[in-house]
Protein backbone atom coordinates (compact mmCIF):
# COMPACT_ATOMS: atom_id res chain seq x y z
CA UNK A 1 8.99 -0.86 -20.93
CA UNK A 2 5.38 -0.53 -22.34
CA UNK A 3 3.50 -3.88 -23.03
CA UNK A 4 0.40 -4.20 -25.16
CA UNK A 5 -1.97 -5.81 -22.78
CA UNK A 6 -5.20 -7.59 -25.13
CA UNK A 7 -7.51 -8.62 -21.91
CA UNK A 8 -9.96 -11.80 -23.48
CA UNK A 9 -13.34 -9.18 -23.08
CA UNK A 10 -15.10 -11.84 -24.70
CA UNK A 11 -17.49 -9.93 -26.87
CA UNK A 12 -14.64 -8.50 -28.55
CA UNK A 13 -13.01 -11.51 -30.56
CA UNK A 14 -14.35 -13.44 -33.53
CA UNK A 15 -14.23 -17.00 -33.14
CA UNK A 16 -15.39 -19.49 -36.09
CA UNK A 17 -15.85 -22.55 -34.23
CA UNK A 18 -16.28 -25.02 -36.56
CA UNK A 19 -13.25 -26.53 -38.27
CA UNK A 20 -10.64 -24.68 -35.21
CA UNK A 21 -10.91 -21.28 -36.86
CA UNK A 22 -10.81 -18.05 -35.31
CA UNK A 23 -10.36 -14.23 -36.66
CA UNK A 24 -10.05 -10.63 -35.14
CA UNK A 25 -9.98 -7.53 -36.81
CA UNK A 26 -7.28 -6.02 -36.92
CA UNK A 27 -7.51 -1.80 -38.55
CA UNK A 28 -5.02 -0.18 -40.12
CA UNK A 29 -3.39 2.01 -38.24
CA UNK A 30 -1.91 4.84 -41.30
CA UNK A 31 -3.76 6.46 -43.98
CA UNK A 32 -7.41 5.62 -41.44
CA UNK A 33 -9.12 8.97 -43.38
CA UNK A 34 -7.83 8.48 -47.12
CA UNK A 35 -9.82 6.22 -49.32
CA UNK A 36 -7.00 3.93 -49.73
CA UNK A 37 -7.41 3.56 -45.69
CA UNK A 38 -11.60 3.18 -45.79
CA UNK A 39 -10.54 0.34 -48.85
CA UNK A 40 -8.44 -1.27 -46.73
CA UNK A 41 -10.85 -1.36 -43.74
CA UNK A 42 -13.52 -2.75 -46.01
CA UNK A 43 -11.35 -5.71 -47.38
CA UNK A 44 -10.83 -6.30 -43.62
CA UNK A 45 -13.81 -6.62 -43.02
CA UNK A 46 -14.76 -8.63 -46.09
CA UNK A 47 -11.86 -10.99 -45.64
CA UNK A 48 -12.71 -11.98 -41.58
CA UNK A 49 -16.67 -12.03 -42.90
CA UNK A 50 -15.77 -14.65 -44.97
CA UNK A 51 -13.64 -16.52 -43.31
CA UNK A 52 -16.49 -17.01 -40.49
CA UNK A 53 -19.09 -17.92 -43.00
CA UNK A 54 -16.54 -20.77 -44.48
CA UNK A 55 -16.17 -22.40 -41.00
CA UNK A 56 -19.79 -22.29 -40.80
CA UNK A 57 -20.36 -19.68 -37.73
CA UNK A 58 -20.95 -16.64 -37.90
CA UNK A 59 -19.57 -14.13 -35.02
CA UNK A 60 -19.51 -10.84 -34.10
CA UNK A 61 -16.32 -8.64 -35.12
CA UNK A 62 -15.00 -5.94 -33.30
CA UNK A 63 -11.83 -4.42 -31.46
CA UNK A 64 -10.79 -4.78 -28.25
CA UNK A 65 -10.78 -2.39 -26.51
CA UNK A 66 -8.34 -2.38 -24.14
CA UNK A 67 -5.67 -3.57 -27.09
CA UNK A 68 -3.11 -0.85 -26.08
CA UNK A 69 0.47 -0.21 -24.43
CA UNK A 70 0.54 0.06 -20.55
CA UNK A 71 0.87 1.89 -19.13
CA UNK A 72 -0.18 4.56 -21.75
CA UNK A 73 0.48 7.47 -19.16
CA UNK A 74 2.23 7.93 -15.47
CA UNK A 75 1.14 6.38 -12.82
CA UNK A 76 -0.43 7.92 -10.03
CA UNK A 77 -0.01 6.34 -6.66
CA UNK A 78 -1.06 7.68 -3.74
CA UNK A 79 -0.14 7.60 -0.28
CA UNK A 80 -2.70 8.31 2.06
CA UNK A 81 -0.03 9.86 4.29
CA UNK A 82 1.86 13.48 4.73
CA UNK A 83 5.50 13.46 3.07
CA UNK A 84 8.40 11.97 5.45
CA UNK A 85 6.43 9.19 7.01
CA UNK A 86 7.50 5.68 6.66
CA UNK A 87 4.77 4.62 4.33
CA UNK A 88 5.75 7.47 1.98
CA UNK A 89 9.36 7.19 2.41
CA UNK A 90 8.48 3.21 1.56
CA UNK A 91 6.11 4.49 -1.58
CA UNK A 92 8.54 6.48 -3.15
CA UNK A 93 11.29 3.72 -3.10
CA UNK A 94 9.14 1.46 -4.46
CA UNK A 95 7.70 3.84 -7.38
CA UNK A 96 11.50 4.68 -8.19
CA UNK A 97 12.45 1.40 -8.75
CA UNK A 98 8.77 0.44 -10.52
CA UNK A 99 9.44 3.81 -12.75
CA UNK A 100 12.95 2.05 -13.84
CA UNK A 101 11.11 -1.21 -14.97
CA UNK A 102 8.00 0.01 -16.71
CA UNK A 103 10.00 2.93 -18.77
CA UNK A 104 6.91 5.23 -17.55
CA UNK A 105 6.97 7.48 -14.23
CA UNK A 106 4.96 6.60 -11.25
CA UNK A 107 4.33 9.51 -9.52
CA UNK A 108 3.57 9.86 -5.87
CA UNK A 109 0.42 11.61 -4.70
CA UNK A 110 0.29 12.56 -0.78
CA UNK A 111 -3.45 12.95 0.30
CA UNK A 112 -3.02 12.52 3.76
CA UNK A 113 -6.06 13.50 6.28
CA UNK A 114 -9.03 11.44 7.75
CA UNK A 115 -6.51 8.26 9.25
CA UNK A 116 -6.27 8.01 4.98
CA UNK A 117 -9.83 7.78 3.72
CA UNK A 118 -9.11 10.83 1.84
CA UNK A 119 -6.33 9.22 -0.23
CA UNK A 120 -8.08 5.89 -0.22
CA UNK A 121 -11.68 6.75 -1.39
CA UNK A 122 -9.70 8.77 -4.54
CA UNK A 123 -8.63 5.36 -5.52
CA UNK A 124 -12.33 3.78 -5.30
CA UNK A 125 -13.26 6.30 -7.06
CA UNK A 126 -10.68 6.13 -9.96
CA UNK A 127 -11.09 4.21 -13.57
CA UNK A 128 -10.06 0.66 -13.03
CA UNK A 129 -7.09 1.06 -15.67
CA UNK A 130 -4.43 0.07 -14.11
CA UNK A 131 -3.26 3.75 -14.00
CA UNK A 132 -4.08 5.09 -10.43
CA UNK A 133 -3.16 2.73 -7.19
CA UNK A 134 -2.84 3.02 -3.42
CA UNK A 135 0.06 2.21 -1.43
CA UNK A 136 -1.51 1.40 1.68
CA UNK A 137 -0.63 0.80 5.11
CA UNK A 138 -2.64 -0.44 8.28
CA UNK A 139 -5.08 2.08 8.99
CA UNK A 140 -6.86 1.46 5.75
CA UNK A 141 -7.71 -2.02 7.21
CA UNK A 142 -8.40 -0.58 10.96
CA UNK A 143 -10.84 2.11 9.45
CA UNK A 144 -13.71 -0.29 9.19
CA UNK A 145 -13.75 -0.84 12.99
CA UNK A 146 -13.21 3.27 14.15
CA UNK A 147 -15.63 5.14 11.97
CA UNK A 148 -19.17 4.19 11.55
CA UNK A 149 -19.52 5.63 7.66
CA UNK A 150 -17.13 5.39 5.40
CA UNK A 151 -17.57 6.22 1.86
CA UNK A 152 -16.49 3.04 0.77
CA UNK A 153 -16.49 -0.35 1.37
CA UNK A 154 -13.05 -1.79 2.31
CA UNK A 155 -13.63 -5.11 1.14
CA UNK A 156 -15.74 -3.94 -1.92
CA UNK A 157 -14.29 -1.30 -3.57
CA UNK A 158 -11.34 -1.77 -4.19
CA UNK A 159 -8.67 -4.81 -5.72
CA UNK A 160 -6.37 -6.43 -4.02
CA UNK A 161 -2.67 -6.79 -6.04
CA UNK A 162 0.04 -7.42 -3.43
CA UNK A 163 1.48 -6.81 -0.33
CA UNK A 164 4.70 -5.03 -0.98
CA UNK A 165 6.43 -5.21 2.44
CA UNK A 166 5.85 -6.25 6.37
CA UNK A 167 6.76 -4.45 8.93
CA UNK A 168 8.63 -6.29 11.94
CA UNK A 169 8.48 -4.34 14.87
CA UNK A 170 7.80 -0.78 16.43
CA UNK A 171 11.00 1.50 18.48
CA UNK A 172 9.52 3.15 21.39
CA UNK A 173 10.88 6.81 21.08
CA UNK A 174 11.31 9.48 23.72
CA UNK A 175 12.65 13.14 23.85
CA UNK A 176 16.20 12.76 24.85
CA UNK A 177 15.12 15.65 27.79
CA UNK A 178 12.92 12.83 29.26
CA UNK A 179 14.80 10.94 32.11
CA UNK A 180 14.38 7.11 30.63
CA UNK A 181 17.11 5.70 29.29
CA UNK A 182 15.06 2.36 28.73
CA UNK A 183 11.04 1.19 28.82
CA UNK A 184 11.15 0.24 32.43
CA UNK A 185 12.40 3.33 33.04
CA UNK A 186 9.37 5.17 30.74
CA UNK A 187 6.87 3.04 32.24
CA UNK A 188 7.96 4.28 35.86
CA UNK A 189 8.36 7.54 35.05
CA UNK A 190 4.62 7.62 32.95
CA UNK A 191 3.39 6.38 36.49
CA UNK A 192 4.34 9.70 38.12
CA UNK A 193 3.98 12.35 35.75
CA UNK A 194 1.38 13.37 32.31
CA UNK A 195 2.81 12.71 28.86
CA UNK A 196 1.79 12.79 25.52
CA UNK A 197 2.45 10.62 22.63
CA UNK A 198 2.01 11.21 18.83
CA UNK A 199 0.52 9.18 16.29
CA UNK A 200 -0.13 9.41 12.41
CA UNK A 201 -4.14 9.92 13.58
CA UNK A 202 -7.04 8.73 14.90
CA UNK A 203 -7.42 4.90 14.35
CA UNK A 204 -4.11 4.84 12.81
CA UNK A 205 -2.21 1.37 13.61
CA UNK A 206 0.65 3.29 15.71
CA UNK A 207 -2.16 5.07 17.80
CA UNK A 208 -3.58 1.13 18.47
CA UNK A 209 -0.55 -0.40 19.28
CA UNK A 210 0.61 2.64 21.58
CA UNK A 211 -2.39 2.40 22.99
CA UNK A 212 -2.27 -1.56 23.37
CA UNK A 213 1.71 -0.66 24.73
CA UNK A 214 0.40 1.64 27.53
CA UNK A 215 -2.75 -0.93 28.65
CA UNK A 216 -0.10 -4.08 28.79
CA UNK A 217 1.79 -1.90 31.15
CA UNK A 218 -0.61 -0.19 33.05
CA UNK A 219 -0.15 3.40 32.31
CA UNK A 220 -2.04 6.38 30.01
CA UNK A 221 -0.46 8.50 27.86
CA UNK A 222 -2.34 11.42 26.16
CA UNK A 223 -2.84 11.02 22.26
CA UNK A 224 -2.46 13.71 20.04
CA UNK A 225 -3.27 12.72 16.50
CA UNK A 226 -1.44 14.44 13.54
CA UNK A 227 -1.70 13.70 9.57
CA UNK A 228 1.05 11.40 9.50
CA UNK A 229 3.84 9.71 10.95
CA UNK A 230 6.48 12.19 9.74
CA UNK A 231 4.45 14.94 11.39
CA UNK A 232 4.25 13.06 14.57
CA UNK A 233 7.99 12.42 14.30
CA UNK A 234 8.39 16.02 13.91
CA UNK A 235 6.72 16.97 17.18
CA UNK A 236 8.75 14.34 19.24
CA UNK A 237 11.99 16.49 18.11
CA UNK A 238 10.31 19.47 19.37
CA UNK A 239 9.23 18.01 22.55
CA UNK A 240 5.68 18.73 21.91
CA UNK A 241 4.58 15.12 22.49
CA UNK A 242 7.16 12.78 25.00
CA UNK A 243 6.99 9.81 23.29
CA UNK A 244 6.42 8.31 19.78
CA UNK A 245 5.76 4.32 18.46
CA UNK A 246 7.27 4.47 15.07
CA UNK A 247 8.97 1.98 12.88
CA UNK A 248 12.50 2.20 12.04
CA UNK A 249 12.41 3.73 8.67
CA UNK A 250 11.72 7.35 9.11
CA UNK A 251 13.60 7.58 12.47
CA UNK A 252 16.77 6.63 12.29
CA UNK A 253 18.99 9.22 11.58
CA UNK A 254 17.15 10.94 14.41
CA UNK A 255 18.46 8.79 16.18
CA UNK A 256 21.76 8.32 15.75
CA UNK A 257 22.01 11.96 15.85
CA UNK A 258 20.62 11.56 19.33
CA UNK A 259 17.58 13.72 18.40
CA UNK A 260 15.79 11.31 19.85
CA UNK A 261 16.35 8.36 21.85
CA UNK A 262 14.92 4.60 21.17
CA UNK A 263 14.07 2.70 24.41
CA UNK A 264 12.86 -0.19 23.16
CA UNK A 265 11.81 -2.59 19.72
CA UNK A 266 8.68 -4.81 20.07
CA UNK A 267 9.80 -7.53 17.51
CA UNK A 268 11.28 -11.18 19.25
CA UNK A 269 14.45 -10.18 17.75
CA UNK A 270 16.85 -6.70 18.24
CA UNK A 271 16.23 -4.66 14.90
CA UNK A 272 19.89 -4.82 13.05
CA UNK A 273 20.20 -1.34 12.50
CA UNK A 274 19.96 -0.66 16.13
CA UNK A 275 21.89 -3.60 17.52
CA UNK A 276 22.45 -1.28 21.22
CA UNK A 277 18.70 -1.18 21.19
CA UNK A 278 16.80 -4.12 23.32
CA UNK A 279 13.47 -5.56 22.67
CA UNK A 280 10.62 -5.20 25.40
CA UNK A 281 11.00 -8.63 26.12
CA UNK A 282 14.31 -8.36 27.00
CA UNK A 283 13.49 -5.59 29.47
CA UNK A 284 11.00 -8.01 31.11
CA UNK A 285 7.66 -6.53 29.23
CA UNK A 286 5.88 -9.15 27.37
CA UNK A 287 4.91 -6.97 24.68
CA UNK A 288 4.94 -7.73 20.84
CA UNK A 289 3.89 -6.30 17.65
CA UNK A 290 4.49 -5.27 14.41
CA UNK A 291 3.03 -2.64 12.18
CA UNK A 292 1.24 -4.28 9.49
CA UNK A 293 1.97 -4.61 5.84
CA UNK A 294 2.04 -1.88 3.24
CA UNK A 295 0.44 -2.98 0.28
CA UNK A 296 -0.68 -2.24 -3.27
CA UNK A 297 -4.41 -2.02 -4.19
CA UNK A 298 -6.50 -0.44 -7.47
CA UNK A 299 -10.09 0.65 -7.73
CA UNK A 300 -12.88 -2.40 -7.78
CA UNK A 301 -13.26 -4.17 -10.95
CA UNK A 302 -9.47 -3.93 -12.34
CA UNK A 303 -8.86 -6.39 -15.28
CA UNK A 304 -7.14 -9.68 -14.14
CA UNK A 305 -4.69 -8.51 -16.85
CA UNK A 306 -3.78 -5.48 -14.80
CA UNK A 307 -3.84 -6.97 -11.53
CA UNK A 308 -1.17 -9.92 -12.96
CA UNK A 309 0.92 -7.26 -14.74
CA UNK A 310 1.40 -5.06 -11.36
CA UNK A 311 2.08 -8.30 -9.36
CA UNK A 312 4.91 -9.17 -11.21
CA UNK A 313 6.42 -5.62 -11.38
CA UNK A 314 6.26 -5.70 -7.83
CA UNK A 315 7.64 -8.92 -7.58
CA UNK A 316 10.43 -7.62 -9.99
CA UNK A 317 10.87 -4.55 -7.40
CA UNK A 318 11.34 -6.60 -4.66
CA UNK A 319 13.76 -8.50 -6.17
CA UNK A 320 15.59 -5.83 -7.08
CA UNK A 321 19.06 -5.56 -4.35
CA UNK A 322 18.67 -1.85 -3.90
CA UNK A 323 14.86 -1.90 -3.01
CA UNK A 324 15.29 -5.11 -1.05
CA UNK A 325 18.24 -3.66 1.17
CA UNK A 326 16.30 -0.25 1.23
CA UNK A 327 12.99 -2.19 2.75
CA UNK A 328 15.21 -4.47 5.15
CA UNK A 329 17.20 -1.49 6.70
CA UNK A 330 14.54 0.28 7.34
CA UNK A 331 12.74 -2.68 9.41
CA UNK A 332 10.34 -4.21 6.54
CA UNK A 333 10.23 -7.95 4.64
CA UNK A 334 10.03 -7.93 0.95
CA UNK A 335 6.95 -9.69 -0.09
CA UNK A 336 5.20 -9.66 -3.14
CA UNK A 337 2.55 -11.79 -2.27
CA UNK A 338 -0.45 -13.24 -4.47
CA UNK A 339 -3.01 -11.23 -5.39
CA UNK A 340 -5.25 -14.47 -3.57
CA UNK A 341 -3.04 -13.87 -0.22
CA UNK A 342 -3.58 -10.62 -0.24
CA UNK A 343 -7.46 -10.41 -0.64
CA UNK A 344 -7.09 -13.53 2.29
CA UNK A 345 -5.12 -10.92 4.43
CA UNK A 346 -6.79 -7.94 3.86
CA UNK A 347 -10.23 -9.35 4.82
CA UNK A 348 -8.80 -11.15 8.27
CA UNK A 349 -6.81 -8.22 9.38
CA UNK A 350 -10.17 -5.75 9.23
CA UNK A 351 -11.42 -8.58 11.55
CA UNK A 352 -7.71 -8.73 13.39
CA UNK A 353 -7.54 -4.82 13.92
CA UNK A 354 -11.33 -4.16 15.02
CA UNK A 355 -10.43 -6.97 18.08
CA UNK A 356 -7.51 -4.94 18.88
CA UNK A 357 -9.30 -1.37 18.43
CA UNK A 358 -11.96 -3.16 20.55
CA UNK A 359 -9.43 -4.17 23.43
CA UNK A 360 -7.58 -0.43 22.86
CA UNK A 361 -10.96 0.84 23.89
CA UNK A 362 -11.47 2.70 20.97
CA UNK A 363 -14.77 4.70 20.63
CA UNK A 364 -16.61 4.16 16.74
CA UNK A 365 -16.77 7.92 15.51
């Protein structure tokens, strides 16, 4: 439900130090245009005047002005993604269950395009109310090490709140048409013939750890970048790109359906869902990674307030069975971490990601 948040701005209290006293107007809120209401304002005003002067400080009165419910309208949270990628499939879980808590609708906003700097420079861009977020995933962490001029700084524009989730591992995907029936078998086959693979875009953390995937094993694969991981899903069912590096989320009635076939999970451990499905290490290719977190963040500048309040929604969310089942099905680990950690991880994984874009061989744009 709503909460009246009353951040300390400072200026806007009236403190009478001496003798422990302190005062804050506080307006009436019916009758504000009768006479009765500009009386009653006065004698407000009269009453905290004097009460200053009798502890023997006077201090400035006024009303603070963020004194009101939150949130006072939806909530706008955008995923820099197209519709039917994991990230949004994870978004609109968590703004479901976030919708339930705070009695108010969170409504997700898909601005995909640009590996996400569309959707993500909206948000630096936004009032730092409390009332427009980003649920963000890697590449808004890798974009700092592919393109030479963003229009916004990563680690200055915007505020930290939480990591919601973290992603365990990666499926390797192939068109069912496509003789492998495991990676070995992909590898050898990639050796002899051209393919393609999709990715959510240029820079995008499934493009860097496909292309880490193919350098560990010696082969190329041809990128071709879409606006999203659903997209690039989408052209793996029509066989327009061979192969696909996807988490589990969005793909896994696909697969089941045998739509398309999963040849291998790059986490230590076989992904539950898929318990048929070995790991690359099992198949005797040392190769293992997961996809990054997907996290919460608000424009520069948010209140601490704000920032506190969303952490413990999402900490609520998370706790919630049907969102934590949801997240762990589809491959993720509930977090909820500090808004401290998160700042921590945010700043070493633009360092993390630009070594790994750097060992990818990925060109600055």
């Amino acid at each position: 439900m709503a909460e009246t948040l009353m951040p300390d701005t400072g200026g806007c209290r009236a403190r009478a130090e001496q003798g422990n006293v302190a005062s804050v107007v506080a307006w009436p809120s019916a009758d504000a245009g009768s006479g009765a209401g500009r009386r009653s304002r006065g004698a407000a005003r009269a009453v905290t005047v004097a009460a200053a002067f009798a502890a023997g400080t006077f201090a400035l009165l006024c009303v603070p002005a963020h004194a009101q419910a939150f949130p006072a309208r939806p909530v706008r949270l955008v995923v820099a993604s197209a519709p039917g990628g994991t990230q949004d499939v994870n978004a609109r879980a968590f703004a479901r269950q976030v919708s339930t808590q705070l009695g108010q609708q969170v409504v997700v906003d898909n601005r995909s395009g640009a590996n996400g700097i569309i959707g993500a420079e909206i948000v630096a861009k936004a009032p730092p109310d409390g009332h427009t977020l980003i649920f963000a995933a890697g590449a808004f962490v890798i974009n700092p090490a592919i393109y030479r001029n963003l229009p916004f700084d990563v680690a200055r524009d915007f505020t930290p709140i939480t990591a919601v989730a973290q992603g365990e591992g990666v499926l390797v995907l192939v068109h069912p048409s496509l003789p492998a029936t495991n990676a070995r078998e992909l590898v050898a086959l990639a050796k002899t013939r051209s393919l393609s693979y999709g990715s959510p875009g240029l820079g995008n953390a499934l493009q860097l750890i496909t292309e880490s995937f193919a350098a560990q094993t010696g082969i190329r694969l041809l990128h071709v970048p879409y606006k999203g991981s659903g997209p690039a899903l989408t052209a793996l069912l029509s066989n327009e790109v061979q192969v696909v590096l996807i988490p589990p989320l969005a793909s896994l009635s696909f697969i089941r359906d045998g739509r398309v076939r999963a040849v291998g999970y790059s986490s230590p451990a076989r992904f539950a869902g898929l318990p048929d499905v070995p790991t690359l290490n099992e198949q005797g290719i040392p190769f293992q990674m997961d996809t990054g977190w997907h996290g919460l963040l608000g424009p520069a500048r948010m209140p601490r307030e704000l920032v506190e309040r969303w952490h413990a929604e999402t900490r609520r969310a998370v706790e919630a069975p049907a969102l934590r089942e949801f997240f762990v099905e589809g491959g993720f680990r509930p977090l909820a971490s500090s808004p401290a950690e998160f700042r921590a991880t945010v700043l070493a994984d633009i360092t993390r990601w630009a070594e790994i874009a750097r060992l990818a061989k990925i060109e600055k744009q």
